[in-house]
PDB file of N, CA and C in Angstrom:
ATOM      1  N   UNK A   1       8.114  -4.093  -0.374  1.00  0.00           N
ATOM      2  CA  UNK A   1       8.531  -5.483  -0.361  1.00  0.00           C
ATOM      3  C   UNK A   1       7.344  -6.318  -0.803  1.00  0.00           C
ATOM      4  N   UNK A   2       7.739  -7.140  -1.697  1.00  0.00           N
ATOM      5  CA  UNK A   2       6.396  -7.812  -2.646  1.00  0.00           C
ATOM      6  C   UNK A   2       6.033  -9.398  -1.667  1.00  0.00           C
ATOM      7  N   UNK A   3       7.673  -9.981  -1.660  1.00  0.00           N
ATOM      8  CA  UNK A   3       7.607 -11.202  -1.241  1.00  0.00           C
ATOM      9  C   UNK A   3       8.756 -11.610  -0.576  1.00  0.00           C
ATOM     10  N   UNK A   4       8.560 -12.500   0.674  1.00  0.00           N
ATOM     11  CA  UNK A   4       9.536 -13.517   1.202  1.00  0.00           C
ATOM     12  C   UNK A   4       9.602 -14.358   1.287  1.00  0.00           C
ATOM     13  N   UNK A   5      10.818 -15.260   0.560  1.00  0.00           N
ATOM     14  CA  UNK A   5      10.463 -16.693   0.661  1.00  0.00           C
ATOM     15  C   UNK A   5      11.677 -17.316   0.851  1.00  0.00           C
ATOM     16  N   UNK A   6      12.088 -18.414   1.706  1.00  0.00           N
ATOM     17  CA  UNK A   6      12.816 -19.496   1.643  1.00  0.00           C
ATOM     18  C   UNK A   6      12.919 -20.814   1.643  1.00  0.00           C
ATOM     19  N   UNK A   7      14.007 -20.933   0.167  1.00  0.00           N
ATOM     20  CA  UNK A   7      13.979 -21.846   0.224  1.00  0.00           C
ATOM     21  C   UNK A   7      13.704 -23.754   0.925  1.00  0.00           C
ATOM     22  N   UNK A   8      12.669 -24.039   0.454  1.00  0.00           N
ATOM     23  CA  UNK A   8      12.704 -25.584   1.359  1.00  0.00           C
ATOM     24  C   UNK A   8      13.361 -26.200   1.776  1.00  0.00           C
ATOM     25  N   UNK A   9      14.667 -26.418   1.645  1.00  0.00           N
ATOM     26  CA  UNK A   9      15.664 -26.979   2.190  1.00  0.00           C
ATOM     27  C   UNK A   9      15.938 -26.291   3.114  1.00  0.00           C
ATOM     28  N   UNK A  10      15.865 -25.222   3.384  1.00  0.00           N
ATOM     29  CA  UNK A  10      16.860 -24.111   3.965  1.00  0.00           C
ATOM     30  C   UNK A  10      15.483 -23.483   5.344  1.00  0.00           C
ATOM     31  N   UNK A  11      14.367 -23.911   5.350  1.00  0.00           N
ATOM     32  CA  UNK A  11      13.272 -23.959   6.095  1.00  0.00           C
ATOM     33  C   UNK A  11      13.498 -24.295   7.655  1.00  0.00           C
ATOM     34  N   UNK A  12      13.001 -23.390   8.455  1.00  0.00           N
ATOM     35  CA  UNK A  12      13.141 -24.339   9.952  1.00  0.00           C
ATOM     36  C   UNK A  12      14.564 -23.880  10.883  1.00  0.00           C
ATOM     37  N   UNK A  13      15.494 -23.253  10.152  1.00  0.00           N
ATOM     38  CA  UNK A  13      16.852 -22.312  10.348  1.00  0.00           C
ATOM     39  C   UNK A  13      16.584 -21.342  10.961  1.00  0.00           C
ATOM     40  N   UNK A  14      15.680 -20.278  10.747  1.00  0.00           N
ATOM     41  CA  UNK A  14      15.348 -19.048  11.101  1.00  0.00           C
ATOM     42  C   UNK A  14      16.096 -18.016  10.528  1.00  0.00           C
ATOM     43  N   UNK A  15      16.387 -18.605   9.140  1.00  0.00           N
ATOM     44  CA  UNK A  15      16.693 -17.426   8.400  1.00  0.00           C
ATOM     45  C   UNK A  15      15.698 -16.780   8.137  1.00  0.00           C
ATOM     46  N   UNK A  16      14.339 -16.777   7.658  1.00  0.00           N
ATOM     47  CA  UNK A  16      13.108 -15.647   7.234  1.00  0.00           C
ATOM     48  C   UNK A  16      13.289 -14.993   8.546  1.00  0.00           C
ATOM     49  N   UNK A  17      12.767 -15.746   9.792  1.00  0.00           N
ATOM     50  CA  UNK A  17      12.982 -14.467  10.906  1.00  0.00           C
ATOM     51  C   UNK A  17      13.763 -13.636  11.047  1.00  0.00           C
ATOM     52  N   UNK A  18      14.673 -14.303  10.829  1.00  0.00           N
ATOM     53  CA  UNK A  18      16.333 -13.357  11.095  1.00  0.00           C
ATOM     54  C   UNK A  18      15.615 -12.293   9.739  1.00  0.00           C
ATOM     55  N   UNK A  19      15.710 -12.463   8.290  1.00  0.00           N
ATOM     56  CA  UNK A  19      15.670 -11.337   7.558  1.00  0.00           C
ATOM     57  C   UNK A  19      14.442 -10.486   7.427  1.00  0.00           C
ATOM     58  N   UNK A  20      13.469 -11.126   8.468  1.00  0.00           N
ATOM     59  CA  UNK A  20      12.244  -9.804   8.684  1.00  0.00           C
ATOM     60  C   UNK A  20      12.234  -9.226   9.439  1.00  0.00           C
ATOM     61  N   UNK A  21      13.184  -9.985  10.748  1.00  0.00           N
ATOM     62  CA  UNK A  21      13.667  -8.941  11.512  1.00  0.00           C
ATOM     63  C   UNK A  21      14.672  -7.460  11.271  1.00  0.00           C
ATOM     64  N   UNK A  22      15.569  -7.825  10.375  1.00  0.00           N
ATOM     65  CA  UNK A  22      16.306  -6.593   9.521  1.00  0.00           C
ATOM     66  C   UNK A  22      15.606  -6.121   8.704  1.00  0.00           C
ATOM     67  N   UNK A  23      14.112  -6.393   8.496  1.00  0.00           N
ATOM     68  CA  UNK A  23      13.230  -5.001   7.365  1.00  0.00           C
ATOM     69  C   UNK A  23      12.572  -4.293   8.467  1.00  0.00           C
ATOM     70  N   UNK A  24      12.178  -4.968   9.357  1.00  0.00           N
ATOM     71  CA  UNK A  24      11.330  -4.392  10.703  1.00  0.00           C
ATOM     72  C   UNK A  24      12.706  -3.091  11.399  1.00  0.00           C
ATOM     73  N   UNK A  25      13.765  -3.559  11.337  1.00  0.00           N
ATOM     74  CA  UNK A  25      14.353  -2.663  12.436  1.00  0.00           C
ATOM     75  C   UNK A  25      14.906  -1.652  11.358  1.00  0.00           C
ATOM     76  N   UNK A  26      14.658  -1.762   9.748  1.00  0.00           N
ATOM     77  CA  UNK A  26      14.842  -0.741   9.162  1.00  0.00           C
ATOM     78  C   UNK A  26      13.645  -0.122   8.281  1.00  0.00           C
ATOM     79  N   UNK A  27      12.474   0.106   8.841  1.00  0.00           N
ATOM     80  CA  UNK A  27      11.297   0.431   8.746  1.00  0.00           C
ATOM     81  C   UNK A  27      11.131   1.010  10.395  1.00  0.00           C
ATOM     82  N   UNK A  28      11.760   0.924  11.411  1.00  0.00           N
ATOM     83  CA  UNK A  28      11.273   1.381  12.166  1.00  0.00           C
ATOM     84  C   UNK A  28      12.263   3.103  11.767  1.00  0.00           C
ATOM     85  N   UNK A  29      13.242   2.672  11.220  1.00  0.00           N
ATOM     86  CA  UNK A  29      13.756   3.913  11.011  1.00  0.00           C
ATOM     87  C   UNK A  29      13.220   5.509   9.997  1.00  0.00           C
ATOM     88  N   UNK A  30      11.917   4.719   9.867  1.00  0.00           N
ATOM     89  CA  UNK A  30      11.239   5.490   9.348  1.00  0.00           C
ATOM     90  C   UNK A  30      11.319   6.368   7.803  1.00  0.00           C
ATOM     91  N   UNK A  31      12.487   4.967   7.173  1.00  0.00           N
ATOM     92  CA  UNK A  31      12.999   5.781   6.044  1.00  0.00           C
ATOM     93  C   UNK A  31      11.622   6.195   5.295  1.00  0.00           C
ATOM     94  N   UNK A  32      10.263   5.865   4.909  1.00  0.00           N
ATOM     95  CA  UNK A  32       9.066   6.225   4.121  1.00  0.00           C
ATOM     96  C   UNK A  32       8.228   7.374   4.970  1.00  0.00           C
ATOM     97  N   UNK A  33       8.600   7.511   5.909  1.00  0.00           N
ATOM     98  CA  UNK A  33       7.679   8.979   6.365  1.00  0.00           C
ATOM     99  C   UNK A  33       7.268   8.100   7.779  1.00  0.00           C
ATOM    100  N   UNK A  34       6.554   8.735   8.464  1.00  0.00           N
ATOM    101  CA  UNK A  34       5.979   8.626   9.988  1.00  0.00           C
ATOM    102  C   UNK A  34       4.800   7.808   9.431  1.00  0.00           C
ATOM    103  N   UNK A  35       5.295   6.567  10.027  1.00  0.00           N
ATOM    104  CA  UNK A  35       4.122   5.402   9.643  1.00  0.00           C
ATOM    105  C   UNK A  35       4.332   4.367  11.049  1.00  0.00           C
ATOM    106  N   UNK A  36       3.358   3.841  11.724  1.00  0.00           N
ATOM    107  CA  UNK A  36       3.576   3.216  12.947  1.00  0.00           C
ATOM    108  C   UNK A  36       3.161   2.199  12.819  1.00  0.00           C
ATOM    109  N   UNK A  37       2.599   1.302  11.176  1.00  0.00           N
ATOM    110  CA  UNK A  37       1.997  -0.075  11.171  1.00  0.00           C
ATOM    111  C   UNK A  37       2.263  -0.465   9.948  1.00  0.00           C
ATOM    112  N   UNK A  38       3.016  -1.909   9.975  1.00  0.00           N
ATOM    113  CA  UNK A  38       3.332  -2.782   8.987  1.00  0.00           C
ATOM    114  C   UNK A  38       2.151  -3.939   8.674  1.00  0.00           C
ATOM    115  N   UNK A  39       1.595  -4.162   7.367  1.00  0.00           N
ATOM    116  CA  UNK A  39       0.611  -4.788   7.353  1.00  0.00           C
ATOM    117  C   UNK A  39       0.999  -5.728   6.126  1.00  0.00           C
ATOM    118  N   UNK A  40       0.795  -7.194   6.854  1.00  0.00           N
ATOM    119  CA  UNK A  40       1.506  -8.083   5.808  1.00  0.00           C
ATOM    120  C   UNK A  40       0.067  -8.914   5.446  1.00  0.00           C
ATOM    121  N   UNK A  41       0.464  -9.755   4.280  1.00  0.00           N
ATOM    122  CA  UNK A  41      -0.638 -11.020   3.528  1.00  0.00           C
ATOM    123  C   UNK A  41      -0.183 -11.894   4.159  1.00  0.00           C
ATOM    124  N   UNK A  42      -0.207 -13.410   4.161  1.00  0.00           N
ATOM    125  CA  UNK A  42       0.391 -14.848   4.209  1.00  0.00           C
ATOM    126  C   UNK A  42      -1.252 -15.780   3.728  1.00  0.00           C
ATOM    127  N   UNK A  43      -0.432 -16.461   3.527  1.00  0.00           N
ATOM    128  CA  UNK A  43      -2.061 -17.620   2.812  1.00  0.00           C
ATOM    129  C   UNK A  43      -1.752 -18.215   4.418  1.00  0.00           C
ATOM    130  N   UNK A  44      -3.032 -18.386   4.325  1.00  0.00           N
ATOM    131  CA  UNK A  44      -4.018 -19.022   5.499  1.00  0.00           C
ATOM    132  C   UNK A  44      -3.529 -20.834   6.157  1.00  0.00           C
ATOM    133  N   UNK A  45      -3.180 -21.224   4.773  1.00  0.00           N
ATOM    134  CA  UNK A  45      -2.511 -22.666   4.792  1.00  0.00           C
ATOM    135  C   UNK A  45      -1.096 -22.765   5.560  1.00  0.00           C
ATOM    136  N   UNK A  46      -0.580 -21.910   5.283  1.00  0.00           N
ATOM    137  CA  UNK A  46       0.776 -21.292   5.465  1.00  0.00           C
ATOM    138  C   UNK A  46       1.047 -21.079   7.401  1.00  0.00           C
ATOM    139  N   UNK A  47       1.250 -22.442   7.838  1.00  0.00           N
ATOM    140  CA  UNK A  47       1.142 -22.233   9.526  1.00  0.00           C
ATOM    141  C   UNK A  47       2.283 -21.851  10.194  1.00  0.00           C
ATOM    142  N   UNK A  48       3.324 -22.355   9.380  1.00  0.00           N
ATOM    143  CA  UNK A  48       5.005 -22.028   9.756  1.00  0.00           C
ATOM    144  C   UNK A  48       5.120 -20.541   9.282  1.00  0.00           C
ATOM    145  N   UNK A  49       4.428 -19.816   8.461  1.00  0.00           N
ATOM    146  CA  UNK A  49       5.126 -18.345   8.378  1.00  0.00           C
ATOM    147  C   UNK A  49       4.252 -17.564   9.325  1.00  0.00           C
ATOM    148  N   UNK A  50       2.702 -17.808   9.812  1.00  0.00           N
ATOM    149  CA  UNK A  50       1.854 -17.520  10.615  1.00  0.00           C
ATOM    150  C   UNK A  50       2.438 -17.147  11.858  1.00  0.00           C
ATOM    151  N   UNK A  51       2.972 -18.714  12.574  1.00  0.00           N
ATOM    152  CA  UNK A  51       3.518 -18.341  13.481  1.00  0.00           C
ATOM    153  C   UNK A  51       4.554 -17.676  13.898  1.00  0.00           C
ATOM    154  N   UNK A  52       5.649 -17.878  12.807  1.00  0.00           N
ATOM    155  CA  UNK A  52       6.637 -16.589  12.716  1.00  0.00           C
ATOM    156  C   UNK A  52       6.411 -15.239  12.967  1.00  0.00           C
ATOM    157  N   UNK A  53       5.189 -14.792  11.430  1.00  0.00           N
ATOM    158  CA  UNK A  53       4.825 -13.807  12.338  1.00  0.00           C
ATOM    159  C   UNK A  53       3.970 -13.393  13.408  1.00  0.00           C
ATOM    160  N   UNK A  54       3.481 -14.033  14.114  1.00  0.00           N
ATOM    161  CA  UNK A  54       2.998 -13.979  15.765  1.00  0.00           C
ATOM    162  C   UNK A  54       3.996 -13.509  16.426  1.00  0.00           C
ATOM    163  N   UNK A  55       5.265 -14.822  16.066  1.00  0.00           N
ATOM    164  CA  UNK A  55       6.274 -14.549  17.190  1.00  0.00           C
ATOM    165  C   UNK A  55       6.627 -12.756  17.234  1.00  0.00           C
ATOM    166  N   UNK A  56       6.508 -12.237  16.439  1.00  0.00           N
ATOM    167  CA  UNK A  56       7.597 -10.756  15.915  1.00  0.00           C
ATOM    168  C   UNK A  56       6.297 -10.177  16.282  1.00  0.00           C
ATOM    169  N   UNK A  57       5.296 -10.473  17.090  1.00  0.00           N
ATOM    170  CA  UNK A  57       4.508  -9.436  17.315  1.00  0.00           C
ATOM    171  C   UNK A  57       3.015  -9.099  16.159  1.00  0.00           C
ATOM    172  N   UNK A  58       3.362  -9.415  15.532  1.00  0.00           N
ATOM    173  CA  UNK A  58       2.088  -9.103  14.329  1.00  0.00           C
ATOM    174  C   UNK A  58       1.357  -9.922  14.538  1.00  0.00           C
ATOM    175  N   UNK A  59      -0.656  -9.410  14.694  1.00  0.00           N
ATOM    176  CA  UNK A  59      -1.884  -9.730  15.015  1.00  0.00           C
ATOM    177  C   UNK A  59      -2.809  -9.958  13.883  1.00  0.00           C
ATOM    178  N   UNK A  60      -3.756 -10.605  13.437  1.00  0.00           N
ATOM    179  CA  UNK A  60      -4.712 -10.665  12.777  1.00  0.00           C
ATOM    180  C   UNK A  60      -5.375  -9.290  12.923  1.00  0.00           C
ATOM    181  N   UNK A  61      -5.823  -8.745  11.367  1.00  0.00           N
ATOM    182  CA  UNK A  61      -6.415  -8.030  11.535  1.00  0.00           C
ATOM    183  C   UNK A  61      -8.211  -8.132  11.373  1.00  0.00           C
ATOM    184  N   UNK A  62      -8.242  -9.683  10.876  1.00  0.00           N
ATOM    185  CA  UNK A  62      -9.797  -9.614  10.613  1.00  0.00           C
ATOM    186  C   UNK A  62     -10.160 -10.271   9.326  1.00  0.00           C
ATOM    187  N   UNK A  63      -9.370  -9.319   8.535  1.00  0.00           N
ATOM    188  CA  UNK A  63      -9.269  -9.213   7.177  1.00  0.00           C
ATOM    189  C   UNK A  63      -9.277 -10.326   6.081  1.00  0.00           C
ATOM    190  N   UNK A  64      -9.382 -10.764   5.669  1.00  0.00           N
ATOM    191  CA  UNK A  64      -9.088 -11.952   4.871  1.00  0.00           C
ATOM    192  C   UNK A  64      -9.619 -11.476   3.108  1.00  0.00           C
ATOM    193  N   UNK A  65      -8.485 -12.273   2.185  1.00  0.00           N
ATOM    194  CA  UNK A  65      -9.059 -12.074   0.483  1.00  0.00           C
ATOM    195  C   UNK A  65      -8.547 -12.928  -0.098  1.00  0.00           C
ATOM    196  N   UNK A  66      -9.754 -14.068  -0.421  1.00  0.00           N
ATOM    197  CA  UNK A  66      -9.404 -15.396  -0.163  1.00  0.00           C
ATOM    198  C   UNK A  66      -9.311 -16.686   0.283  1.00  0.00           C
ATOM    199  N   UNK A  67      -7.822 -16.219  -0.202  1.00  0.00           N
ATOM    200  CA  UNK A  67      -6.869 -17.356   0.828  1.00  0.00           C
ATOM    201  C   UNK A  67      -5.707 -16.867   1.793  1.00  0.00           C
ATOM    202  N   UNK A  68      -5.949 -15.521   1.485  1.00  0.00           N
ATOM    203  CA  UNK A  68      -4.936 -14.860   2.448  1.00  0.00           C
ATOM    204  C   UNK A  68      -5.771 -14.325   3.504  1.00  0.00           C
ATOM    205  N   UNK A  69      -4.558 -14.272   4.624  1.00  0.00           N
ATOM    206  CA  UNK A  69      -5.171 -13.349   6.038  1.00  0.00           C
ATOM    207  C   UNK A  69      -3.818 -12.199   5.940  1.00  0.00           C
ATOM    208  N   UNK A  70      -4.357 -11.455   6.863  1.00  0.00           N
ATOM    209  CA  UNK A  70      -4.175 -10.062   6.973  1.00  0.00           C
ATOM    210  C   UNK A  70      -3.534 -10.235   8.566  1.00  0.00           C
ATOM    211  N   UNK A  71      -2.458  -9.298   8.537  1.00  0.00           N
ATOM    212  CA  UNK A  71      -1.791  -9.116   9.776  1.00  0.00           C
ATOM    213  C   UNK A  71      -1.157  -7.749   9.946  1.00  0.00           C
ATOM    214  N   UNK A  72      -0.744  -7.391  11.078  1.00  0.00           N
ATOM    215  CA  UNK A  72      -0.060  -5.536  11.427  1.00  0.00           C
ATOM    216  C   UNK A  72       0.445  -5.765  12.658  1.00  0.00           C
ATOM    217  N   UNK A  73       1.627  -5.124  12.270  1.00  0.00           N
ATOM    218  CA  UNK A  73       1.973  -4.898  13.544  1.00  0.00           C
ATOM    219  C   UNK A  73       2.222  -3.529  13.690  1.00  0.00           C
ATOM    220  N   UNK A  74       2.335  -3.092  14.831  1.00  0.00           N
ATOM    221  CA  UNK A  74       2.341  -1.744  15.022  1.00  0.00           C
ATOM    222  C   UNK A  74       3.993  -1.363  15.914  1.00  0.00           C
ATOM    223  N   UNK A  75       4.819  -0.279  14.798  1.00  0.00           N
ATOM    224  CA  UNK A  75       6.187  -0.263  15.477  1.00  0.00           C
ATOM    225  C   UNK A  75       6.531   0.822  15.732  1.00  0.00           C
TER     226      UNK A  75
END
């Protein structure tokens, strides 16, 4: 998965949550092999997708390149 994005109008709904929640619960199914950590980008500016993913569990990893930070969650 390269990218997620929704539309501006359509922002603030919880549709992105809702549809990262359906890649998360089909990644836990392990269709790519025995893997226990999802590791996403988001630009740093970017506070509304940040906290999204907080909410779903995913942590800073440290990481940064850039303008992006680095996040994982472990499932």
């Amino acid at each position: 998965l390269k990218n997620i994005a929704v539309q501006p109008d359509c922002q603030g709904k919880g549709y992105g949550k809702a549809a990262l929640k359906l890649i998360l619960d089909y990644i836990e199914e392990k269709p790519f092999g025995n893997s226990d950590r999802v590791v996403l980008t988001c630009n740093k500016n970017n506070t509304y997708a940040l906290n999204m993913y907080k909410s779903l569990g995913f942590e800073m990893t440290g990481n940064e390149d850039e303008d992006e930070l680095e996040l994982a969650l472990t499932v």
